[in-house]
C-alpha atoms as a PDB file:
ATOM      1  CA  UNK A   1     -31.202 -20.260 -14.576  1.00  0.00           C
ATOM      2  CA  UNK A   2     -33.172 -19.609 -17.942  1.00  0.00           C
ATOM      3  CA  UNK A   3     -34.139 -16.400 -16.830  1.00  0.00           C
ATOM      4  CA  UNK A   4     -30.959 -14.903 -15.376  1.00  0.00           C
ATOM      5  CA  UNK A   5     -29.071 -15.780 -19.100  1.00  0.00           C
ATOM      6  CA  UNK A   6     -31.891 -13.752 -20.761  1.00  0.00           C
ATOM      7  CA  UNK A   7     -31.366 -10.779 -18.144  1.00  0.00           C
ATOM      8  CA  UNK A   8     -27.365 -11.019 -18.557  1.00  0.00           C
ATOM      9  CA  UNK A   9     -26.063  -8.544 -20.802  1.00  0.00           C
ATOM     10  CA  UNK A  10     -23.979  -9.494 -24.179  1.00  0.00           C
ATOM     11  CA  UNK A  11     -20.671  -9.211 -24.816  1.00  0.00           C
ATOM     12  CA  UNK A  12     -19.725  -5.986 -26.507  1.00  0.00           C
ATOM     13  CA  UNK A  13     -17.515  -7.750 -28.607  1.00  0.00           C
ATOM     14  CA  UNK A  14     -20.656 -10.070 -30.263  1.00  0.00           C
ATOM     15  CA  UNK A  15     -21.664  -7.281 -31.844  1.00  0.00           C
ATOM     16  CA  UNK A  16     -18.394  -7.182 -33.666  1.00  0.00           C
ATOM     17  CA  UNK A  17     -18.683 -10.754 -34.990  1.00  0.00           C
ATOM     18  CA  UNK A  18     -20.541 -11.265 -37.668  1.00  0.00           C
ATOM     19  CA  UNK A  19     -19.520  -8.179 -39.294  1.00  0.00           C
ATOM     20  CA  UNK A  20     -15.691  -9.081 -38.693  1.00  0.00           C
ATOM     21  CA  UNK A  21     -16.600 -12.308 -40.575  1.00  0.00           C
ATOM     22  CA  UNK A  22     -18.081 -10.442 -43.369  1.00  0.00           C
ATOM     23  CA  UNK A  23     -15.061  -8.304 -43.950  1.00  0.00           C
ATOM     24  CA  UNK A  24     -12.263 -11.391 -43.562  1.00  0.00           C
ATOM     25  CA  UNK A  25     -14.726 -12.999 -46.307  1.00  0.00           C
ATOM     26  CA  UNK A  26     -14.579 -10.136 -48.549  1.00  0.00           C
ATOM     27  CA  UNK A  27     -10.904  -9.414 -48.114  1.00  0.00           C
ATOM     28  CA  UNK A  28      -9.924 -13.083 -48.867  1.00  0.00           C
ATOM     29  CA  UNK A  29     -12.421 -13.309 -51.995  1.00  0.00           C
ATOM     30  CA  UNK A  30     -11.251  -9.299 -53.141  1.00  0.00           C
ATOM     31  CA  UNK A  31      -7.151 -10.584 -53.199  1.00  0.00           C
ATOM     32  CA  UNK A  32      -8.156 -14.080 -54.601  1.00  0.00           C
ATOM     33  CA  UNK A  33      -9.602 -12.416 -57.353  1.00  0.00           C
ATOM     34  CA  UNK A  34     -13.330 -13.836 -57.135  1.00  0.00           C
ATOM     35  CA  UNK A  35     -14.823  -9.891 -56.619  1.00  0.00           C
ATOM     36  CA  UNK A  36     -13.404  -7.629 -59.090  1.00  0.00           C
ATOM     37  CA  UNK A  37     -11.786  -4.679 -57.456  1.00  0.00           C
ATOM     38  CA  UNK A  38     -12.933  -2.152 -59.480  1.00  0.00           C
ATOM     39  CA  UNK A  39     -16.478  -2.738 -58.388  1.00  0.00           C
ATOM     40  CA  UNK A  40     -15.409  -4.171 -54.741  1.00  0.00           C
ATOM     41  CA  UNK A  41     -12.333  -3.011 -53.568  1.00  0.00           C
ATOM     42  CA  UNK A  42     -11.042  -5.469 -51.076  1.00  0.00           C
ATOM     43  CA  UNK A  43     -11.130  -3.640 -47.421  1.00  0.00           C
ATOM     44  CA  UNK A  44      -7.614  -3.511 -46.976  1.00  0.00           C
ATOM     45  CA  UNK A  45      -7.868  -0.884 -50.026  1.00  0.00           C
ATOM     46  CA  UNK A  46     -10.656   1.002 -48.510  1.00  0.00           C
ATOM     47  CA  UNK A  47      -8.987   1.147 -45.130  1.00  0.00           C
ATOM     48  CA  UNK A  48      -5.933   2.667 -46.494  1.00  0.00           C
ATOM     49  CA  UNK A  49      -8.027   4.964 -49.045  1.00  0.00           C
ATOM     50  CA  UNK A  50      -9.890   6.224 -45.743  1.00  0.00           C
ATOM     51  CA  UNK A  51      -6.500   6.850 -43.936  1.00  0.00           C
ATOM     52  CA  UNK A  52      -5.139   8.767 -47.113  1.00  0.00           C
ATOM     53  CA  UNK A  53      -8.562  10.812 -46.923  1.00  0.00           C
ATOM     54  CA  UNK A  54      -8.803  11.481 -43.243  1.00  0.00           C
ATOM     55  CA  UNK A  55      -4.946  12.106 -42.844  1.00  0.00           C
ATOM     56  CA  UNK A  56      -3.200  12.781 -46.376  1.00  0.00           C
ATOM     57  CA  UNK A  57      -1.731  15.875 -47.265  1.00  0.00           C
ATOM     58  CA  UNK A  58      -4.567  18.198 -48.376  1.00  0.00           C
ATOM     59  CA  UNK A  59      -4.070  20.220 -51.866  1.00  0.00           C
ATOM     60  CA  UNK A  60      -1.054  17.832 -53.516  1.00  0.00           C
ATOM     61  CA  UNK A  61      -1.202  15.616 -56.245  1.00  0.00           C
ATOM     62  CA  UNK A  62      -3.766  14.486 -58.503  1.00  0.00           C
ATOM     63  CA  UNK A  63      -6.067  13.339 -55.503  1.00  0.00           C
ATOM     64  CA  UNK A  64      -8.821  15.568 -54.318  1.00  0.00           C
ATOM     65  CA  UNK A  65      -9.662  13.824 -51.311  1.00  0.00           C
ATOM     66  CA  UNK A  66      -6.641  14.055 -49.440  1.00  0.00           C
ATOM     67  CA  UNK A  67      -6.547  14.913 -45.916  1.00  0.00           C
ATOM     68  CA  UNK A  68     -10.382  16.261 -46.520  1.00  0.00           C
ATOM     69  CA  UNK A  69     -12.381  13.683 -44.628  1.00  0.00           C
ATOM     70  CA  UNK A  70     -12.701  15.986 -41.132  1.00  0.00           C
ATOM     71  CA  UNK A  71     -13.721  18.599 -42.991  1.00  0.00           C
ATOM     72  CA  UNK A  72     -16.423  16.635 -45.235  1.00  0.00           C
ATOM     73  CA  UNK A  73     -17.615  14.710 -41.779  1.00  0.00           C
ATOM     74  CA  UNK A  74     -18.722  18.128 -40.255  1.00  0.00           C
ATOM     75  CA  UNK A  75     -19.772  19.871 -43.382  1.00  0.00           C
ATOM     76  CA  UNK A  76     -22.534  16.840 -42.957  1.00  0.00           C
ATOM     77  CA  UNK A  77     -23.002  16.783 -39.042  1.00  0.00           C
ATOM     78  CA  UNK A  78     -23.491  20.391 -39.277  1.00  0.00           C
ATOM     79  CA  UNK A  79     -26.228  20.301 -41.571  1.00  0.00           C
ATOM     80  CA  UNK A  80     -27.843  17.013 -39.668  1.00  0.00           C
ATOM     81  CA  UNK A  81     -27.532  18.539 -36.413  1.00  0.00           C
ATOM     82  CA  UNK A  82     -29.110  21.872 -37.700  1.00  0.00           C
ATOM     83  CA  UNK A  83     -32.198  19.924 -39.340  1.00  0.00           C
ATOM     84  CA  UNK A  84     -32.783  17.670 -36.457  1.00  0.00           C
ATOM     85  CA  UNK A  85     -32.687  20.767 -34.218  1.00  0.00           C
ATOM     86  CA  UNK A  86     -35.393  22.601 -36.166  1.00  0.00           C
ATOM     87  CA  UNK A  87     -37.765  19.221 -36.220  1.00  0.00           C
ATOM     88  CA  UNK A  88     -37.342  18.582 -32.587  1.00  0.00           C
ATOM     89  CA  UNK A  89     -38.370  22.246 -32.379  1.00  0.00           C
ATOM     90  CA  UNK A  90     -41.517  22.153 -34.626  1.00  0.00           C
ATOM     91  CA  UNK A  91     -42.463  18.690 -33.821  1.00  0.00           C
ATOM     92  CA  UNK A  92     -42.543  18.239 -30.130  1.00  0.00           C
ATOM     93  CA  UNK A  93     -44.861  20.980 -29.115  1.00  0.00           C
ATOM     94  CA  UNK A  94     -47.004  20.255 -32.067  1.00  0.00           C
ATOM     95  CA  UNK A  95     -46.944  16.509 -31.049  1.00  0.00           C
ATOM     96  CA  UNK A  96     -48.047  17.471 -27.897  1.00  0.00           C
ATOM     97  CA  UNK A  97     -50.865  20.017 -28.723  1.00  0.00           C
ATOM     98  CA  UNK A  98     -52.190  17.191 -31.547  1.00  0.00           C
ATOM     99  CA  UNK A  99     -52.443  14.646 -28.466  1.00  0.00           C
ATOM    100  CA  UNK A 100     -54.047  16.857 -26.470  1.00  0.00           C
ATOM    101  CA  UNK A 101     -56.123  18.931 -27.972  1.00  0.00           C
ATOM    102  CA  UNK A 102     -58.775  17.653 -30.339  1.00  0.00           C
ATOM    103  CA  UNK A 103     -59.622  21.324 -32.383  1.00  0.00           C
ATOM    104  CA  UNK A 104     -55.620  21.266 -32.728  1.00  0.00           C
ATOM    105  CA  UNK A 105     -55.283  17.270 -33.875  1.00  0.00           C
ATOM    106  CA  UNK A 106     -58.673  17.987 -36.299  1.00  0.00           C
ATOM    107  CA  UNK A 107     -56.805  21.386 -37.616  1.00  0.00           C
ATOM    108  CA  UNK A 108     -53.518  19.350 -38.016  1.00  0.00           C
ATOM    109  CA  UNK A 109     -53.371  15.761 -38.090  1.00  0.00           C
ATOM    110  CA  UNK A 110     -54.780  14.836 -41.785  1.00  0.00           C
ATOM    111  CA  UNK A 111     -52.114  17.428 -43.145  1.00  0.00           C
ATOM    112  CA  UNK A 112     -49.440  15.586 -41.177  1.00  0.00           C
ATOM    113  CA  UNK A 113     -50.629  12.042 -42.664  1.00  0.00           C
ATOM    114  CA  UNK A 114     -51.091  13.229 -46.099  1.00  0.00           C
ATOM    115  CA  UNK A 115     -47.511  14.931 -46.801  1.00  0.00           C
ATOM    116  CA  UNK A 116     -45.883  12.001 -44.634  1.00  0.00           C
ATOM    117  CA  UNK A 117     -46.081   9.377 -47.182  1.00  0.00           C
ATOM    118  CA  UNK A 118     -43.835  11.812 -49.600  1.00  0.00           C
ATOM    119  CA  UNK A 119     -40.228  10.476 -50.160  1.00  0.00           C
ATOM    120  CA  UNK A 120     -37.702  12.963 -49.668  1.00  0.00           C
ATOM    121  CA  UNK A 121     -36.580  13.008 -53.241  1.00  0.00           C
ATOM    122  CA  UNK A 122     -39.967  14.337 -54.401  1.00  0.00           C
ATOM    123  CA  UNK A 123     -39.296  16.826 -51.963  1.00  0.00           C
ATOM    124  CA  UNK A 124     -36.294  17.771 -53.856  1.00  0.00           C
ATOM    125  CA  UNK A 125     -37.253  20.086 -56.870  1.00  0.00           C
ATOM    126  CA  UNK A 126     -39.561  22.381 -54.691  1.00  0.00           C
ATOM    127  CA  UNK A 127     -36.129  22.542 -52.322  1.00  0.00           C
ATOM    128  CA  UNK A 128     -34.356  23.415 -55.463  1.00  0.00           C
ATOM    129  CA  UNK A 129     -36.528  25.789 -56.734  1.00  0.00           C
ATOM    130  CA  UNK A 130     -37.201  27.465 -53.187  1.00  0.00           C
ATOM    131  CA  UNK A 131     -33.658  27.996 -51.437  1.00  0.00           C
ATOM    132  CA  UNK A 132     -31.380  27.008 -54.407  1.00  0.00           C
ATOM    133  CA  UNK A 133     -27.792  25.097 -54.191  1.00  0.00           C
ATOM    134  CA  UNK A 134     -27.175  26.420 -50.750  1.00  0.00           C
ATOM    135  CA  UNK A 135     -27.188  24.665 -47.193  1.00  0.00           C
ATOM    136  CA  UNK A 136     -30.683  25.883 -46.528  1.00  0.00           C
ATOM    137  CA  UNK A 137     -32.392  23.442 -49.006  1.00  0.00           C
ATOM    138  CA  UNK A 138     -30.266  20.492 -47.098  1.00  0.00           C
ATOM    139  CA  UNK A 139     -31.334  21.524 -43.900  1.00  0.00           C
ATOM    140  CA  UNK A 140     -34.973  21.933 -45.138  1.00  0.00           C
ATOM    141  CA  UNK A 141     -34.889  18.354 -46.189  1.00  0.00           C
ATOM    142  CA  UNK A 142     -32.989  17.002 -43.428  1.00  0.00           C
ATOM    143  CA  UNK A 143     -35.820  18.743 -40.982  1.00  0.00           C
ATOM    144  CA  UNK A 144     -38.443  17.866 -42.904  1.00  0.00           C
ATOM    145  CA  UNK A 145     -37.384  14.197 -42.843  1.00  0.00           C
ATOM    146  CA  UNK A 146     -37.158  14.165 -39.336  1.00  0.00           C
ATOM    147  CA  UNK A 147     -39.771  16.247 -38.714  1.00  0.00           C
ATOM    148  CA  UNK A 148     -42.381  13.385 -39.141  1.00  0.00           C
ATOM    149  CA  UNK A 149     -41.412  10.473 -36.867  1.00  0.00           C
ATOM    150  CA  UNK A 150     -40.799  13.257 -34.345  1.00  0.00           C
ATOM    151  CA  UNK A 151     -44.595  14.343 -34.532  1.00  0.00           C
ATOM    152  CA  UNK A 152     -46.483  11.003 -34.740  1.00  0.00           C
ATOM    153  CA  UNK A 153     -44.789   9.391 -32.127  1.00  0.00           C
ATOM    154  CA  UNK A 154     -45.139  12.544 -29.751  1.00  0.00           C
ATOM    155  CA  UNK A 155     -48.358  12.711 -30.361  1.00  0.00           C
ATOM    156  CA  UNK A 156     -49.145   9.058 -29.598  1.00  0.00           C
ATOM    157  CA  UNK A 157     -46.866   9.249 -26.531  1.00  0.00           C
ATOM    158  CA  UNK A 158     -49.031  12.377 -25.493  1.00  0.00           C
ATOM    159  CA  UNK A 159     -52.554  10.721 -26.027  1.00  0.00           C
ATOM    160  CA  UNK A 160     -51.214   7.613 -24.419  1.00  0.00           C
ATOM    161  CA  UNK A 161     -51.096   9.489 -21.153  1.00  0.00           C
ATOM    162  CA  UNK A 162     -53.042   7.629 -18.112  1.00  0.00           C
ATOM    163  CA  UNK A 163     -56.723   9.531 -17.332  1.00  0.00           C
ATOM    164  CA  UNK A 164     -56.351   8.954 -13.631  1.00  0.00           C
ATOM    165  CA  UNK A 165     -52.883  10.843 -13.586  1.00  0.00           C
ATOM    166  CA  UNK A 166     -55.041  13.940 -15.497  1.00  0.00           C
ATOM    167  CA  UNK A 167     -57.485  13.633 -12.991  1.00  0.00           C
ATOM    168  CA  UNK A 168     -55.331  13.392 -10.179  1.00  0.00           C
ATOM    169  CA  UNK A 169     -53.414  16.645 -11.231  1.00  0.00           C
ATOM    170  CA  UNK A 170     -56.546  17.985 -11.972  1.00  0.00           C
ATOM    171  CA  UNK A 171     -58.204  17.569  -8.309  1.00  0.00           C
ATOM    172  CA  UNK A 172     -54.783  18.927  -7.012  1.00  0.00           C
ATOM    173  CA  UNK A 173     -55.756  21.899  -8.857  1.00  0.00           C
ATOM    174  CA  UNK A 174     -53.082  21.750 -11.568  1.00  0.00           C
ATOM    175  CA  UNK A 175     -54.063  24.422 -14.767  1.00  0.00           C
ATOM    176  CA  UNK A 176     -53.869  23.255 -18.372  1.00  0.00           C
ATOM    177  CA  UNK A 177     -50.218  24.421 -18.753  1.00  0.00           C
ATOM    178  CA  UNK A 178     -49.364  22.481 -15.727  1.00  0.00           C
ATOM    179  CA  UNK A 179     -50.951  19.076 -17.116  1.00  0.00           C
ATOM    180  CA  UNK A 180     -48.966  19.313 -19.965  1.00  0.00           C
ATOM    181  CA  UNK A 181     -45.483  20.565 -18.763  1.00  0.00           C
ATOM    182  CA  UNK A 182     -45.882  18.120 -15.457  1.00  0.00           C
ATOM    183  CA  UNK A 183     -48.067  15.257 -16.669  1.00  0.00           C
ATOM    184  CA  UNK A 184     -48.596  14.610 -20.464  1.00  0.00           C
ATOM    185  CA  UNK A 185     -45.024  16.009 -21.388  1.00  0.00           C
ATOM    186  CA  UNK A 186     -42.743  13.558 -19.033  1.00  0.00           C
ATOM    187  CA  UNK A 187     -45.333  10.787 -20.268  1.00  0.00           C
ATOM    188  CA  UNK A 188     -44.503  11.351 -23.404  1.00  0.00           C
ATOM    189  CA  UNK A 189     -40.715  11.474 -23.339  1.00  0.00           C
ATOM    190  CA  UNK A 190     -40.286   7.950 -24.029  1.00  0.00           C
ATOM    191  CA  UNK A 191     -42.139   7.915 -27.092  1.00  0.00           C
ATOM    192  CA  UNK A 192     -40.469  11.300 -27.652  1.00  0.00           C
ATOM    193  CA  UNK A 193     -36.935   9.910 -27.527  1.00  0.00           C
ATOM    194  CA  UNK A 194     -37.960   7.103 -29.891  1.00  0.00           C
ATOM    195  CA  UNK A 195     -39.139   9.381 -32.727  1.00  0.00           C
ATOM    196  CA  UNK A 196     -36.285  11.284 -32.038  1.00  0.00           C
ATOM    197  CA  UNK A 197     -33.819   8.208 -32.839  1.00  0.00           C
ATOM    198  CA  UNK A 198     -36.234   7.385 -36.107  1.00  0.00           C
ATOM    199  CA  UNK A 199     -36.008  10.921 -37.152  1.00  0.00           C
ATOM    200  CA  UNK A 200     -31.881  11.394 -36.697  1.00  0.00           C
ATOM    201  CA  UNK A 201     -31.627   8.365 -38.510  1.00  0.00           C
ATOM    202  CA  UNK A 202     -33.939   9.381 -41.461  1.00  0.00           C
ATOM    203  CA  UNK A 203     -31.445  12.831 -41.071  1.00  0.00           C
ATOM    204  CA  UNK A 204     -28.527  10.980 -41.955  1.00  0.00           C
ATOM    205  CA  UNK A 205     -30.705   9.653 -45.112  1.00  0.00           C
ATOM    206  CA  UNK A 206     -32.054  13.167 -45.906  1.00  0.00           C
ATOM    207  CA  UNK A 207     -28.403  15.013 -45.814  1.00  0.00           C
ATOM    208  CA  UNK A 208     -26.645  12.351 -48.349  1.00  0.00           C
ATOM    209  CA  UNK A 209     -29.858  12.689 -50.829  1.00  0.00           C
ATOM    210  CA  UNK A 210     -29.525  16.464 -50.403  1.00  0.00           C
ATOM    211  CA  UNK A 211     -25.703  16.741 -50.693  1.00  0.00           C
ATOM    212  CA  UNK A 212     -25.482  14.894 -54.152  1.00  0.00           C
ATOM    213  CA  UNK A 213     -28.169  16.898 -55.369  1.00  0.00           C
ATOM    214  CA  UNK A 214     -29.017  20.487 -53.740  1.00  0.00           C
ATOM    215  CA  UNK A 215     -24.993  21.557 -52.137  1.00  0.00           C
ATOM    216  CA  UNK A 216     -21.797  20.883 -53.540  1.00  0.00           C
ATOM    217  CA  UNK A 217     -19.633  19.642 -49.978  1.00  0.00           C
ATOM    218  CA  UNK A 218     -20.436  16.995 -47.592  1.00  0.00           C
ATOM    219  CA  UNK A 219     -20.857  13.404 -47.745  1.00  0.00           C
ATOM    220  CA  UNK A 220     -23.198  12.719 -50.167  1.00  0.00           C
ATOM    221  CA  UNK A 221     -21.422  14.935 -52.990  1.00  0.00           C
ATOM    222  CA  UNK A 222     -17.851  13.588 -51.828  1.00  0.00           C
ATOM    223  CA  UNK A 223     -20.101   9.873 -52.586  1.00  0.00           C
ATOM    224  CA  UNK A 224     -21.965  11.248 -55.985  1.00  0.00           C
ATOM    225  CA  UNK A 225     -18.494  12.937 -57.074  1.00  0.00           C
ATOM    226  CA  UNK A 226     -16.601   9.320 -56.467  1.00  0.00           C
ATOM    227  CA  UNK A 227     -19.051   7.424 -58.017  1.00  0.00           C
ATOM    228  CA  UNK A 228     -18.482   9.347 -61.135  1.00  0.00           C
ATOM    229  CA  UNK A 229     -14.940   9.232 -61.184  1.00  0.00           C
ATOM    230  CA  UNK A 230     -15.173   5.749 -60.269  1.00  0.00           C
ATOM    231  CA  UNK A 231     -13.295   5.960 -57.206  1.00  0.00           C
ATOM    232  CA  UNK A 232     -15.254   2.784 -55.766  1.00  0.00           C
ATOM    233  CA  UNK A 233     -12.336   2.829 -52.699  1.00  0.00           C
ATOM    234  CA  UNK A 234     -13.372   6.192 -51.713  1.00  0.00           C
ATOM    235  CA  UNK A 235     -17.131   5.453 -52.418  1.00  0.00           C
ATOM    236  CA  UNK A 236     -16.934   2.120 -49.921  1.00  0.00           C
ATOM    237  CA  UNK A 237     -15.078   4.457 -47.323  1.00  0.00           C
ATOM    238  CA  UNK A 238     -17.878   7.091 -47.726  1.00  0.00           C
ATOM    239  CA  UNK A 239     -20.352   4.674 -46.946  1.00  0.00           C
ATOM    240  CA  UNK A 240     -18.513   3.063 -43.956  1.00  0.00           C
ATOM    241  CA  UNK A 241     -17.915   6.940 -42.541  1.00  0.00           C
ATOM    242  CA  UNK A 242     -21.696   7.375 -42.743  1.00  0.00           C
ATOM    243  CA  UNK A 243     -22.633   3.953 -40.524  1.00  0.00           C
ATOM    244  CA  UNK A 244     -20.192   5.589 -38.029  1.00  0.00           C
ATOM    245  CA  UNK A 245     -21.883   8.897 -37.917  1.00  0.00           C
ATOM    246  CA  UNK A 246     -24.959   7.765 -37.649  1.00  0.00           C
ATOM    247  CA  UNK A 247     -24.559   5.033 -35.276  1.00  0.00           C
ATOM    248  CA  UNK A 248     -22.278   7.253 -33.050  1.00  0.00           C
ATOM    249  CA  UNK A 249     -25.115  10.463 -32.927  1.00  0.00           C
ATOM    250  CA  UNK A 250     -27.778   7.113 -32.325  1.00  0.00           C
ATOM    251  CA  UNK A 251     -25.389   6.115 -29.195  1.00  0.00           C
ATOM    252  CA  UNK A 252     -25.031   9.595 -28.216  1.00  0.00           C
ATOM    253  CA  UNK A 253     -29.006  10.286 -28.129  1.00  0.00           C
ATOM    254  CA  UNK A 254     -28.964   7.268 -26.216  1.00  0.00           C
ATOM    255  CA  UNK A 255     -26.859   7.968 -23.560  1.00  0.00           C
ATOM    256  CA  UNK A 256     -28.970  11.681 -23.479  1.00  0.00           C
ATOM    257  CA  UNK A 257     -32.554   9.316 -23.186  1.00  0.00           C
ATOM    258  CA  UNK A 258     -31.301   7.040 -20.286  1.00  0.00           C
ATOM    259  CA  UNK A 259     -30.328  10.398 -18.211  1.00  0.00           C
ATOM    260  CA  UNK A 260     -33.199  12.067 -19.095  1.00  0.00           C
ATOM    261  CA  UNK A 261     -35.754   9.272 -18.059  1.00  0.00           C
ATOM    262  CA  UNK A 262     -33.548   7.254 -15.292  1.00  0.00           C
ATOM    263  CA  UNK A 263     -36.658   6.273 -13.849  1.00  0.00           C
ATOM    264  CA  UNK A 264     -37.904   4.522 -17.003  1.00  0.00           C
ATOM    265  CA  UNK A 265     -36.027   1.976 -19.001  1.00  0.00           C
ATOM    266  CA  UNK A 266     -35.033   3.652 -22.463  1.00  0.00           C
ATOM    267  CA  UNK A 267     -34.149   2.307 -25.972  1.00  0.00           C
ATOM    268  CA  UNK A 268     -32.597  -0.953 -26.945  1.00  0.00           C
ATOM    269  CA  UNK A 269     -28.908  -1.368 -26.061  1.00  0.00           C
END
């Protein structure tokens, strides 16, 4: 009995509890009075903020963020998705070559570990001073942030690949670019798909440091320009927009993983 409840699957909806707690306990401690609203707007405030931002009438009044939130969402995903795209490109095959070949891991690997350690806001002056205030120093960070996770966990997925399936392929008579497309490659995918969720998450990080800094659209400067204004509704609903994105590309990747390797159990649900 023990061991069917642990193999049962949870309710959906328990994910939704505690943080449905959290927000009836802020709501009834933001109207009481206890959390002072210009710090913590309660989240009926927020929720009708975000519907004024997402829906409003765009260019009327006195209020910027009407009807923008679309607009700001994909300014953002765009530059995510563009970043992520460029690591997945640069780190995959790398990962792979690292885990296979020594010469390349010895040429390779201690530059990898030494700049990984870096924050992306040191990263930001050279990004500055290299592209500018333009979307190209935003996707340069976003990449680069991604970039890492996406490496080191390809390249332990690739050196993590059985000996007796290499020698197996290789008494079949398989060549070097057949190992690694047929053998080490689908090995790795696992560990592949796990960077990948690490890096798109550190994305998500990358594009809000870069958009309150290095571009002048997007979540992070809509964020940056409330804070300054102290717009703390819009700055809550900012926040809340950016969970969503992020968890909804996370459950998107996902879904992509448990196609891709349907004859391997992927990710966490």
């Amino acid at each position: 009995m023990a061991a069917i409840a642990r193999s049962s699957s949870p309710s959906p909806l328990l994910g939704l509890a505690l943080p449905a707690a959290l927000v009836a306990v802020w709501e009834v401690l933001g109207r009481a009075g206890v959390v002072p609203q210009g710090i913590l707007p309660a989240p009926s405030l927020v929720a009708a903020t975000w519907w004024d931002w997402a829906v409003g009438p765009s260019g009327m009044g006195l209020n910027p963020y009407l009807g923008t939130w679309f607009e700001t969402v994909l300014f953002s995903a765009r530059r995510v998705f563009t970043g992520f795209a460029a690591a997945i490109a640069l780190g995959v095959p790398l990962g792979i070559m690292i885990g296979w070949n020594r010469l390349v891991a010895g040429a390779f690997d201690p530059l990898i570990q030494s700049l990984r350690p870096i924050p992306i806001t040191a990263w930001l002056p050279f990004s500055i001073a290299v592209f500018g205030i333009r979307d190209a120093g935003a996707v340069f960070l976003i990449g680069l942030g991604a970039f890492f996770p996406i490496v080191v966990n390809t390249t332990a997925g690739a050196r993590d690949t059985p000996r007796n399936l290499i020698r197996a392929a290789r008494m079949m008579g398989a060549s070097e670019r057949q190992l690694l497309l047929r053998v080490v490659l689908p090995n790795a995918l696992p560990a592949i798909f796990t960077g990948m969720r690490l890096g798109l998450g550190i994305a998500w990080t990358a594009v809000i440091v870069a958009e309150i800094v290095a571009v002048k659209s997007g979540l992070g400067y809509v964020l940056w320009d409330a804070y300054y204004v102290g717009r703390m509704d819009v700055v809550i609903a900012d926040m809340v927009s950016i969970g969503i994105a992020g968890f909804l590309s996370d459950r998107i990747l996902v879904a992509i993983g448990h196609r891709v390797l349907h004859w391997k159990q992927f990710g966490a649900r």
